[in-house]
Structure formats: C-alpha cells, structure tokens
Protein backbone atom coordinates (compact mmCIF):
# COMPACT_ATOMS: atom_id res chain seq x y z
CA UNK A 1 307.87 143.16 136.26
CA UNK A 2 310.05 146.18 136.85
CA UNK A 3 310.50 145.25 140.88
CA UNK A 4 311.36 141.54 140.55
CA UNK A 5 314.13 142.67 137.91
CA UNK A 6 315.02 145.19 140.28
CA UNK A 7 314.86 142.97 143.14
CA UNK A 8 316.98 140.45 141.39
CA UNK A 9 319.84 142.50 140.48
CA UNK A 10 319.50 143.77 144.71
CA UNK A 11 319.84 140.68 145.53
CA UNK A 12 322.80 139.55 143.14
CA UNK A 13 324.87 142.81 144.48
CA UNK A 14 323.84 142.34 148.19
CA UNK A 15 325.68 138.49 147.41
CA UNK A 16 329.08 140.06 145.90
CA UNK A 17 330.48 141.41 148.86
CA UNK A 18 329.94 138.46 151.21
CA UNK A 19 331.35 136.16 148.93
CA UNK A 20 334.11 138.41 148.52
CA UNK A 21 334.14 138.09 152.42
CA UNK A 22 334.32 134.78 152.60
CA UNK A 23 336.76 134.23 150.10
CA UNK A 24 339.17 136.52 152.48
CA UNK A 25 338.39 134.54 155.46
CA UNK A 26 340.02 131.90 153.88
CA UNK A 27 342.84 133.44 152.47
CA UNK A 28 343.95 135.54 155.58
CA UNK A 29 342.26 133.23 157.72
CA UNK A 30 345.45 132.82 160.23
CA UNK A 31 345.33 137.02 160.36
CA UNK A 32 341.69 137.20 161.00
CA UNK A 33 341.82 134.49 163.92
CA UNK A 34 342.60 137.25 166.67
CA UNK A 35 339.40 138.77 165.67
CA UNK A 36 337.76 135.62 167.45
CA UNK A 37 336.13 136.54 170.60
CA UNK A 38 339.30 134.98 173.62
CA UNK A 39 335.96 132.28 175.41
CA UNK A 40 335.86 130.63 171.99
CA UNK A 41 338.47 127.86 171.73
CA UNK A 42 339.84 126.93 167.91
CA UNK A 43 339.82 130.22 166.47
CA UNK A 44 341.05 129.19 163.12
CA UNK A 45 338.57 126.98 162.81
CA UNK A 46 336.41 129.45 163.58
CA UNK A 47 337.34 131.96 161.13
CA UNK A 48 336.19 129.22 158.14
CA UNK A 49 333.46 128.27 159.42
CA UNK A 50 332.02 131.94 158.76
CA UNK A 51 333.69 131.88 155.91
CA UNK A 52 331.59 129.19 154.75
CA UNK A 53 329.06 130.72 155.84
CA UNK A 54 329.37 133.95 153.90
CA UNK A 55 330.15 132.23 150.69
CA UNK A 56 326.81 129.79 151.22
CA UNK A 57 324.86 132.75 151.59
CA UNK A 58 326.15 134.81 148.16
CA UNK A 59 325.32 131.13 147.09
CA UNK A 60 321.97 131.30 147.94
CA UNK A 61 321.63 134.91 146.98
CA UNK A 62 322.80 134.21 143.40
CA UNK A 63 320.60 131.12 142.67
CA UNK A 64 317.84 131.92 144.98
CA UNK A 65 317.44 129.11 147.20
CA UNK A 66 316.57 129.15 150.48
CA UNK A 67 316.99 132.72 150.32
CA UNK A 68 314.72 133.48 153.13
CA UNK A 69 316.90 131.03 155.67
CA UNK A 70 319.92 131.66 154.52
CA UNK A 71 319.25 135.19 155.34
CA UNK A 72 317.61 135.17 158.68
CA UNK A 73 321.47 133.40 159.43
CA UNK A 74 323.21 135.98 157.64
CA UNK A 75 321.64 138.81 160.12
CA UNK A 76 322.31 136.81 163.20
CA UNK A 77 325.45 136.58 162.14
CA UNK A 78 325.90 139.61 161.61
CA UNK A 79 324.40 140.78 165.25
CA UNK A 80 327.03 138.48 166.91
CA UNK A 81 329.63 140.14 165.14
CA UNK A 82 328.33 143.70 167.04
CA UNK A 83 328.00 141.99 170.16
CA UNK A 84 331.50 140.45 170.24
CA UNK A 85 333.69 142.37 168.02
CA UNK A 86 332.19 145.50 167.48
CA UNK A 87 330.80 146.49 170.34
CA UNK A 88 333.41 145.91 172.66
CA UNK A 89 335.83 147.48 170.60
CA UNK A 90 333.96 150.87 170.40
CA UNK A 91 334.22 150.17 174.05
CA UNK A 92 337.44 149.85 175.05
CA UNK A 93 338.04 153.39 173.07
CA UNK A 94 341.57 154.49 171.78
CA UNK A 95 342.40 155.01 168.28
CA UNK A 96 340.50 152.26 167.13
CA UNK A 97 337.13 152.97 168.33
CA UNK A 98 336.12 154.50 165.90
CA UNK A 99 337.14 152.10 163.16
CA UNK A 100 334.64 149.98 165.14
CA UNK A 101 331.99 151.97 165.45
CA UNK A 102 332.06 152.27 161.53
CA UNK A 103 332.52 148.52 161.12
CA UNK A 104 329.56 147.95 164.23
CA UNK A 105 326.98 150.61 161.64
CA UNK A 106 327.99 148.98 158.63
CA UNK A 107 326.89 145.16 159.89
CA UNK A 108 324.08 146.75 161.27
CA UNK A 109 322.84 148.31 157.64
CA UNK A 110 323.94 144.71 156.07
CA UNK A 111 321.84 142.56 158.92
CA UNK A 112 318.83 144.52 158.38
CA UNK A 113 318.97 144.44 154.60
CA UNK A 114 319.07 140.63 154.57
CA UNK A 115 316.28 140.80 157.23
CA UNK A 116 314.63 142.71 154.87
CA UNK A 117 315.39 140.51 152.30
CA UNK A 118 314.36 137.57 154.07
CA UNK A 119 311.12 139.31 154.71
CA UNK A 120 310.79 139.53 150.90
CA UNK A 121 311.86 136.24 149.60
CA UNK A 122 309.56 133.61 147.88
CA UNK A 123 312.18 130.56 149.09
C-alpha cells in the first residue's frame, strides 16, 4: 500500500514540471522558436506542438492513462532534444556550453525516469 501511494505522489510531481513546460512553450513560444533545430521548416509551429506534447503527458501523469505510452514519448522526446539542441551546443563550446551540458544531464535524468516510469505503469 505504502509504494502505490508513494508511486502516485512520484508520478503527480514528475507531471508538474512538464506541464509547467508546456505552458511556457506557449507563452514564449515566438522566443523559444530559435531553439528549433535550422533543417526543420515552421519552427513556431514546432515549438507547440511539444508544447502539447508536454502538457498531454502531465495529463496523463495526473489521471493515469496511458501512462506507459505517453511516457515511452516523453523519453524520446526528450533524447531528440540531446541530439539536436543539447548536444550540439556542448559542442560548439563558448560560454554557453556549459549551460548545455547541464540542460543535455538534466533531460537525460527526466527521459530515464519516465522510462522508468513507463516500465512501471499498469496503463
């Protein structure tokens, strides 16, 4: 009894800060859209779509729905943010490569809890 109380306060904390996240991407949308890797056209458009995203997954956190799913997405998501903003940011060095490093280890953590999540989930 303890762990699935336990789990389901984890799980309604994990789902604050992305929908906190996706929230922003709509309100500073237009700033975040040179954050959009330069081969993908529509940036904007872009920018809500994972915004959507982030809010649909606090969604499913919160009510625990397709929890499992919604997570599995969440971590890809987050890997394609290290492979095309993080990463190459830590690459191209200067003073803010290290800013990226931190932001390319913290969606590293937060994909591999919602793996773990999703490894965890009954839906």
């Amino acid at each position: 009894m303890k762990n699935k109380v336990l789990s389901q306060i984890g799980r309604i904390l994990f789902g604050v800060p992305f929908l906190v996240f996706g929230i922003n991407h709509f309100i500073y949308g237009s700033k975040m859209a040179g954050m959009v890797p330069a081969f993908l056209p529509f940036h904007a458009f872009f920018i809500y779509l994972v915004g959507l995203g982030l809010i649909l997954a606090a969604i499913s956190l919160f009510i625990n729905v397709k929890v499992r799913l919604s997570m599995i997405l969440l971590s890809i998501l987050m890997l394609i943010f290290i492979l095309t903003i993080h990463l190459p940011g830590m690459m191209h060095g200067g003073n803010g490569a290290q800013l990226s490093m931190m932001m390319l280890l913290k969606d590293l953590g937060l994909g591999a809890a919602a793996l773990f999540i999703a490894g965890n989930a009954e839906s």
